[in-house]
N, C-alpha and C. Protein backbone atom coordinates (compact mmCIF):
# COMPACT_ATOMS: atom_id res chain seq x y z
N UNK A 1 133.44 101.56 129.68
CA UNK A 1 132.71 100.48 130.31
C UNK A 1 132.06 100.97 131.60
N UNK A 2 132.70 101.69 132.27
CA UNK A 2 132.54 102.36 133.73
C UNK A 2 130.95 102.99 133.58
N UNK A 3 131.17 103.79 132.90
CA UNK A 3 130.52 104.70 131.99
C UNK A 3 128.80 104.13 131.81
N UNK A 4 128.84 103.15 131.16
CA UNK A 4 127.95 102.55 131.02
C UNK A 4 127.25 101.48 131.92
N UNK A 5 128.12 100.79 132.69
CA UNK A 5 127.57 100.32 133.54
C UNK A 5 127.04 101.02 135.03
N UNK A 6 127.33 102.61 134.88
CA UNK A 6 127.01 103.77 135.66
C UNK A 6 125.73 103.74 135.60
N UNK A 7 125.55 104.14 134.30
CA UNK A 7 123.90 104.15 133.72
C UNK A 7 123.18 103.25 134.16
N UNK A 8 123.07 102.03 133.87
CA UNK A 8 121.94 101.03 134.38
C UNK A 8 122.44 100.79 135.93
N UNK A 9 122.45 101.51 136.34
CA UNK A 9 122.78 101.06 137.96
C UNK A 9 122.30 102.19 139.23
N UNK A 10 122.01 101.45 139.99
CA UNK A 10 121.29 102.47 140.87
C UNK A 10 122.86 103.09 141.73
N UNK A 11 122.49 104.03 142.68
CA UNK A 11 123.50 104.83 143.26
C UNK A 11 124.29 103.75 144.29
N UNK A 12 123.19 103.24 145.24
CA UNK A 12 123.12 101.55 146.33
C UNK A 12 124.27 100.73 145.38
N UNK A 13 123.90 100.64 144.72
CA UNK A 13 124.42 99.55 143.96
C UNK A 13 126.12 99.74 143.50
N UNK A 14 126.46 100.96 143.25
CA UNK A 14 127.39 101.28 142.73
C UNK A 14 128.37 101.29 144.22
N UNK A 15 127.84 101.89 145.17
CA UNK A 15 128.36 101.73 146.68
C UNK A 15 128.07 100.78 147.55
N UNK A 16 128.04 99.86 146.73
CA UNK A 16 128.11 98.20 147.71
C UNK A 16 129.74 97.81 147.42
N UNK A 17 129.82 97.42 148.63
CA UNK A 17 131.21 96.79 148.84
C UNK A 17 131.24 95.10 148.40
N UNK A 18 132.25 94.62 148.71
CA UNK A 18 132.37 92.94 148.87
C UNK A 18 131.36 92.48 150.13
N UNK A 19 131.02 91.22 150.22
CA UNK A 19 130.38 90.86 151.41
C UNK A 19 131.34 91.05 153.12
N UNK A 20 132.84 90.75 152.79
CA UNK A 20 133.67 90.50 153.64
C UNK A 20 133.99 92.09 153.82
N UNK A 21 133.89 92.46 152.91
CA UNK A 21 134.73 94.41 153.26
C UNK A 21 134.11 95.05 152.62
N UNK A 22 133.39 95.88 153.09
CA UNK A 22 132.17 96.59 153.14
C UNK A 22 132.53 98.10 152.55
N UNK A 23 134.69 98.14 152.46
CA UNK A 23 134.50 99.63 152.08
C UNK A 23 135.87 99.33 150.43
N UNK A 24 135.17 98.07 150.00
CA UNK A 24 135.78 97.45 148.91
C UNK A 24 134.58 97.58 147.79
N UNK A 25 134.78 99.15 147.65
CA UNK A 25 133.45 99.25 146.76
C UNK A 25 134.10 99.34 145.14
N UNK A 26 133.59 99.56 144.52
CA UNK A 26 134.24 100.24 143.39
C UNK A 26 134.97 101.52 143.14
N UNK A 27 134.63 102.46 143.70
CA UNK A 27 135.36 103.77 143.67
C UNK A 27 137.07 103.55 144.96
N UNK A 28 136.58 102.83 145.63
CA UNK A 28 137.90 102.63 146.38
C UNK A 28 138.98 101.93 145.74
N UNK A 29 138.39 100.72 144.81
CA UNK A 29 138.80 99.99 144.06
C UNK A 29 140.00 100.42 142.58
N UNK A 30 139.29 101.54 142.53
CA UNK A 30 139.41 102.11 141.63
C UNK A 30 141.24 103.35 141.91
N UNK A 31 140.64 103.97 142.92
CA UNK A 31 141.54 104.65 143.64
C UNK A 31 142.79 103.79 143.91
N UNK A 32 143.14 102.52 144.33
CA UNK A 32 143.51 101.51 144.74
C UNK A 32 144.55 101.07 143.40
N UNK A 33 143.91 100.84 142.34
CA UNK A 33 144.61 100.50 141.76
C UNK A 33 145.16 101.96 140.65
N UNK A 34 144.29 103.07 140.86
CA UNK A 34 145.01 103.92 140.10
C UNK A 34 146.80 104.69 141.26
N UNK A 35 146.26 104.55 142.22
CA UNK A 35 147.34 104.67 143.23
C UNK A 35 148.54 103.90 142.80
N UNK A 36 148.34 102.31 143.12
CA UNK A 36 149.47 101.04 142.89
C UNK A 36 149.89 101.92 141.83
N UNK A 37 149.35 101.34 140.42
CA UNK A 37 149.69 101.71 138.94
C UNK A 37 151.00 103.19 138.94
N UNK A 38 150.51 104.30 139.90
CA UNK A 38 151.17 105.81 139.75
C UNK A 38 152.38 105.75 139.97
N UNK A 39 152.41 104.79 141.69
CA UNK A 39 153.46 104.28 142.06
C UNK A 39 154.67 103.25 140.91
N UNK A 40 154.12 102.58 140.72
CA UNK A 40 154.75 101.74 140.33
C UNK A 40 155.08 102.56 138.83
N UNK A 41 154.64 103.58 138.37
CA UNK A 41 155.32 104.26 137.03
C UNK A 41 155.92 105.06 137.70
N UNK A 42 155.87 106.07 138.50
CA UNK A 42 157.45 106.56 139.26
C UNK A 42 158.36 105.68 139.76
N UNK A 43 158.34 104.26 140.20
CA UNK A 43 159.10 103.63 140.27
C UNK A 43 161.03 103.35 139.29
N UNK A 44 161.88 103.39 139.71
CA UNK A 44 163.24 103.90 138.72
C UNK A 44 163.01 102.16 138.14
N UNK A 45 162.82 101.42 139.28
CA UNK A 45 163.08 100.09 138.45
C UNK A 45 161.99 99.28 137.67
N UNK A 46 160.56 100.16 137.66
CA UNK A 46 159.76 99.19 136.96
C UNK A 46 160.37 99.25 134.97
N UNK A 47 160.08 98.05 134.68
CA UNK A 47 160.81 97.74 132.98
C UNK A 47 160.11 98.58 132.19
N UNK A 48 160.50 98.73 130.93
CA UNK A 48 159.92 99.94 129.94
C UNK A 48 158.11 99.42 129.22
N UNK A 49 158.52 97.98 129.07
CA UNK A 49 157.31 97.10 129.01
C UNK A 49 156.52 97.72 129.79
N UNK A 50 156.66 97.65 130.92
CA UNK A 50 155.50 97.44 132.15
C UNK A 50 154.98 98.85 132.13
N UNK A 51 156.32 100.39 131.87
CA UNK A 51 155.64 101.37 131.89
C UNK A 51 155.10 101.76 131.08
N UNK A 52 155.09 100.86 129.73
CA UNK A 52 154.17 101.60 128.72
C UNK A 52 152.72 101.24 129.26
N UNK A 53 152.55 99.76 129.49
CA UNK A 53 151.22 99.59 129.87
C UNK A 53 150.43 100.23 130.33
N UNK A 54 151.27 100.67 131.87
CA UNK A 54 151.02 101.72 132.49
C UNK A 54 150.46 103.00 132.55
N UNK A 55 151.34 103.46 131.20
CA UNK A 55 151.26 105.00 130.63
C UNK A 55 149.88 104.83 129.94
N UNK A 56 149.25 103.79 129.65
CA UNK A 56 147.95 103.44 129.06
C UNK A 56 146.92 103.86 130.24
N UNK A 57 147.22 102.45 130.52
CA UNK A 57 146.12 102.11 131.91
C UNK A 57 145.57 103.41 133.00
N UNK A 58 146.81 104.23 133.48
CA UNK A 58 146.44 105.00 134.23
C UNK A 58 145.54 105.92 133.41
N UNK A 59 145.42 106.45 132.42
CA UNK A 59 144.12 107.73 131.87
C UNK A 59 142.78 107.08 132.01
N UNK A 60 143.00 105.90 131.98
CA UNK A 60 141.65 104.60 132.11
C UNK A 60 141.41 104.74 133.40
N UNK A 61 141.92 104.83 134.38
CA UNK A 61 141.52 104.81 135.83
C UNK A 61 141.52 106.10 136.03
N UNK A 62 142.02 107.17 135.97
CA UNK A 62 141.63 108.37 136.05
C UNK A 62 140.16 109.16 135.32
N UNK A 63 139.66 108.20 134.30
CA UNK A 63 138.52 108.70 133.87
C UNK A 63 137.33 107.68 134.68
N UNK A 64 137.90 106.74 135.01
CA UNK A 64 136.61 105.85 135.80
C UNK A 64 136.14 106.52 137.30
N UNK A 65 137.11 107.62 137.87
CA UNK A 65 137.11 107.56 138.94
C UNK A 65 135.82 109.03 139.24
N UNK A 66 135.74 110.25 138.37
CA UNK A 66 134.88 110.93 137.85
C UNK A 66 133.62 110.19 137.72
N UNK A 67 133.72 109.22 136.74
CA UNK A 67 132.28 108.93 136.09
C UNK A 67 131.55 107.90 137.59
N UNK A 68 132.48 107.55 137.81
CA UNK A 68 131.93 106.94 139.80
C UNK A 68 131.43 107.86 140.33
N UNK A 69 132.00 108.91 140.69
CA UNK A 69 131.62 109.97 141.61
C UNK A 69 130.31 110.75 140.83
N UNK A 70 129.94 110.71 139.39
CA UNK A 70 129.32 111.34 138.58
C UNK A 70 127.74 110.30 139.00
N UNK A 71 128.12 109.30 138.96
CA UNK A 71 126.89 108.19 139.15
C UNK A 71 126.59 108.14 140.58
N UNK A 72 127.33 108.98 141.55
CA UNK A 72 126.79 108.67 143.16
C UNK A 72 127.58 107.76 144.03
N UNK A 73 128.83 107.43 143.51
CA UNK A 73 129.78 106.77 143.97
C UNK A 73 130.14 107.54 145.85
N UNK A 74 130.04 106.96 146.89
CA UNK A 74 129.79 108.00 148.13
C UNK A 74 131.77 107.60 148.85
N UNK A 75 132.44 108.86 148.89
CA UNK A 75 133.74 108.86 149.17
C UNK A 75 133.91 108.59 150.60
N UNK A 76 132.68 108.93 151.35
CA UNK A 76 132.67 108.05 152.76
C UNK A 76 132.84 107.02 153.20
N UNK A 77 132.29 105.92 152.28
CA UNK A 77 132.62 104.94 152.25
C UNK A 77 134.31 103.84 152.37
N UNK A 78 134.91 104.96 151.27
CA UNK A 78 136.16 104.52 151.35
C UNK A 78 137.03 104.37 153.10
N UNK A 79 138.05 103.33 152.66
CA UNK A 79 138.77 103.44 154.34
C UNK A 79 139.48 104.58 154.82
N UNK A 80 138.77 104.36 156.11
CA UNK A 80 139.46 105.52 156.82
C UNK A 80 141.18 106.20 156.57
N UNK A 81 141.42 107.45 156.51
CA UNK A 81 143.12 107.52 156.04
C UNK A 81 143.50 107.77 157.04
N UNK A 82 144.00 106.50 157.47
CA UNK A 82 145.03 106.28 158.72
C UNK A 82 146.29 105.95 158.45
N UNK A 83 146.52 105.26 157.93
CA UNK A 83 147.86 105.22 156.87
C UNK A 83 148.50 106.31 155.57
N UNK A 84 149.00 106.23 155.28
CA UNK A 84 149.87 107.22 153.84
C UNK A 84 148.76 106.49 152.93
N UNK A 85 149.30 105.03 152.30
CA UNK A 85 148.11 104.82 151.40
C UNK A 85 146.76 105.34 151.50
N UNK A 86 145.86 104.65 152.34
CA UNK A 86 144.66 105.28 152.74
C UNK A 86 144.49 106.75 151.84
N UNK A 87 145.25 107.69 152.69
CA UNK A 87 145.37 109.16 152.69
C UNK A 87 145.85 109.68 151.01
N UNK A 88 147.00 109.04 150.48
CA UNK A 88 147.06 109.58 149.06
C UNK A 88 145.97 108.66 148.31
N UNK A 89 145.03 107.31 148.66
CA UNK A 89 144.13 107.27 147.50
C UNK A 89 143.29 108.29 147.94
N UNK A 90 142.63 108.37 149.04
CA UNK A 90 141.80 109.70 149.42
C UNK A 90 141.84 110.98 148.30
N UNK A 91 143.06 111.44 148.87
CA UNK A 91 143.76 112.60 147.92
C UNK A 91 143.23 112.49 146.44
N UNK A 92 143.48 110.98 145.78
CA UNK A 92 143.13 110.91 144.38
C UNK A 92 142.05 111.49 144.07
N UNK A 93 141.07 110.22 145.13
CA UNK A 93 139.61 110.97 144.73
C UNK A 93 138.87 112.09 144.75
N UNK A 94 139.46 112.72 145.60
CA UNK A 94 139.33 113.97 146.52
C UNK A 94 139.30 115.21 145.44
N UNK A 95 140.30 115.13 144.26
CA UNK A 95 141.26 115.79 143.22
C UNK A 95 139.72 116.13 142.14
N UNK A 96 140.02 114.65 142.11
CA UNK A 96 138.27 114.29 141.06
C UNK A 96 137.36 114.46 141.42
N UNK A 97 137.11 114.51 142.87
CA UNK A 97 135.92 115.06 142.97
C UNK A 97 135.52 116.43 143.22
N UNK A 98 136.65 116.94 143.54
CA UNK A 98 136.33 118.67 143.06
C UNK A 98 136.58 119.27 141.42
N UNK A 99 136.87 118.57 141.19
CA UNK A 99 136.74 118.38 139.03
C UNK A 99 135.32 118.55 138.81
N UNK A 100 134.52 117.21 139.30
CA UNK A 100 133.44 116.95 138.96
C UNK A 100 132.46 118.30 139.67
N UNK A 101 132.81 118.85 140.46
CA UNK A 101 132.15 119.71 141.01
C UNK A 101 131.88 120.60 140.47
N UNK A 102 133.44 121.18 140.32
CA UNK A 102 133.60 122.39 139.48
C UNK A 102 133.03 122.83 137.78
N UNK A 103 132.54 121.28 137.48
CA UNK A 103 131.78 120.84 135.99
C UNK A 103 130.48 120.87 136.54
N UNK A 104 129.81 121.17 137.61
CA UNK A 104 128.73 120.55 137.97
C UNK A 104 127.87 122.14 137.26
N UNK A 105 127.70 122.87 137.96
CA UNK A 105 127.45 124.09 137.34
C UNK A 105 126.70 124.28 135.73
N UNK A 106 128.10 123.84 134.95
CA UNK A 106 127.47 123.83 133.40
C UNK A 106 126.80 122.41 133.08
N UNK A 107 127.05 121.35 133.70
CA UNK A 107 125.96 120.65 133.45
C UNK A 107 124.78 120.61 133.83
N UNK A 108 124.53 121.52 135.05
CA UNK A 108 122.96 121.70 135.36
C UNK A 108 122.38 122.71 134.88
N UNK A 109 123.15 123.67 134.22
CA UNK A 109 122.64 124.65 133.03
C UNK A 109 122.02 123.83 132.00
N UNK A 110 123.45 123.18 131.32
CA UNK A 110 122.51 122.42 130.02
C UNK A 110 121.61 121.55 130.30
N UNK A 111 121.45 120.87 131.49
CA UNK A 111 120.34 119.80 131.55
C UNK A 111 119.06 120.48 131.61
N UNK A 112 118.82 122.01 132.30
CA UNK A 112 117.84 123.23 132.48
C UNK A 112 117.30 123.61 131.20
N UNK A 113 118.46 124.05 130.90
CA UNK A 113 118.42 124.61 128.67
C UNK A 113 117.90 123.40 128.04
N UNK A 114 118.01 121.68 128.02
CA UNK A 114 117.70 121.32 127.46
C UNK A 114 116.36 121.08 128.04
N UNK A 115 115.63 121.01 128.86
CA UNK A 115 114.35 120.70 129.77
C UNK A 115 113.51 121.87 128.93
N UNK A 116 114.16 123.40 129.01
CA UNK A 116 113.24 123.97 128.45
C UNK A 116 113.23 124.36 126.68
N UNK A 117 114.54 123.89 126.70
CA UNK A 117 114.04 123.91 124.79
C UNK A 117 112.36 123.92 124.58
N UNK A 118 111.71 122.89 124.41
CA UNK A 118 110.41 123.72 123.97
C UNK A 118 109.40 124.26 124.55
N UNK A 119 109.57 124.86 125.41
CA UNK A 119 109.04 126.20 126.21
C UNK A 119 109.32 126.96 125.35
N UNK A 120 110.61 127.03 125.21
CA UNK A 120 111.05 128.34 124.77
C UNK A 120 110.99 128.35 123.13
N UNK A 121 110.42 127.71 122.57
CA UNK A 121 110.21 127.80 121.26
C UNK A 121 108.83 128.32 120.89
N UNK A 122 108.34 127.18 121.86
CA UNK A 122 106.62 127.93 122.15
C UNK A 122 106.63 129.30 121.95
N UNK A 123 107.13 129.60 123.42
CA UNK A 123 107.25 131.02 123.95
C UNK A 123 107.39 131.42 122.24
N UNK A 124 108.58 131.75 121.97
CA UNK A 124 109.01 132.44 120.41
C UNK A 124 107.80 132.33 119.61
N UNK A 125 107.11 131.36 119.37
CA UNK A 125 106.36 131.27 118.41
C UNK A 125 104.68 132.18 119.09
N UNK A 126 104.83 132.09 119.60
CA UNK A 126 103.38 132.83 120.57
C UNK A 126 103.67 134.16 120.47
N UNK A 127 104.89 134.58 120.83
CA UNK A 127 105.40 135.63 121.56
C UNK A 127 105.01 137.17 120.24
N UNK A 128 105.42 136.97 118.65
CA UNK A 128 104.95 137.90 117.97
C UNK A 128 103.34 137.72 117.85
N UNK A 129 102.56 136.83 117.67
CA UNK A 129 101.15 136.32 118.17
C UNK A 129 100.48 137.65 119.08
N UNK A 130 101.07 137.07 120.64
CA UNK A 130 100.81 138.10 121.31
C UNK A 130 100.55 140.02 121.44
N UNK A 131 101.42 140.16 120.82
CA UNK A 131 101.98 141.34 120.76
C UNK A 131 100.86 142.03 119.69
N UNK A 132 100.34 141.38 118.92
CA UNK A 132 99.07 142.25 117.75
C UNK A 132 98.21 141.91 118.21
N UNK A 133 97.64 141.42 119.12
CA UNK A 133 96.21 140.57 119.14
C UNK A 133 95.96 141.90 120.67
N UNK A 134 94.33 142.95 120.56
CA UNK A 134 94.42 143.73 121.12
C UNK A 134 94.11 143.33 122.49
N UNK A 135 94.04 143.86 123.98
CA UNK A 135 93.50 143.81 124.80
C UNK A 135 92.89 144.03 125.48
């Protein structure tokens, strides 16, 4: 869902907060509750119910938090880490966003490779052309 509503959305848009809290954006949001959720499955006393949910939910918030940062999601925004919370959702995003980084590389290859696919077919097809035709 993340995913897609990435797409039709401008970068502004994705880093707007609430009217009242300005750093209640989505990617904080996100962090926020993938944090609670982590907690609360290391927890000894949460019920087996609750941690299966859990054991769900969290790969769901761990993949939303990438495809945020992938769409322009801005980590500045988030609240300052003045507190432990603050500081380990930080950390979360922080994790993912050197993921996404470290992916950044081969995706601007293939987006390059695919831009010039037909250049380079051209090219091929010209290229024995060239080579007999005298000068």
């Amino acid at each position: 869902v993340a995913a897609s509503l990435c797409r039709r959305l401008a970068a502004a848009d994705i880093n707007r907060g609430l009217p009242n809290d300005r750093t209640s954006t989505p990617l904080t949001v996100a962090a926020i509750r993938l944090d609670d959720d982590t907690q609360q499955l290391q927890d000894n006393n949460t019920e087996q119910a609750e941690r299966d949910r859990l054991t769900i939910q969290i790969p769901s918030l761990q993949n939303t938090i990438p495809v945020l940062l992938q769409a322009g999601a801005d980590i500045g925004l988030m609240p300052t880490a003045t507190d432990q919370h603050h500081r380990r959702r930080q950390q979360l995003v922080l994790s993912e966003y050197a993921t996404v980084l470290n992916n950044l590389p081969d995706d601007v290859m293939g987006a390059i490779n695919a831009v010039l696919a037909p250049q380079r077919s051209l090219a091929a097809l010209l290229a024995p052309r060239l080579a007999v035709v005298p000068q």
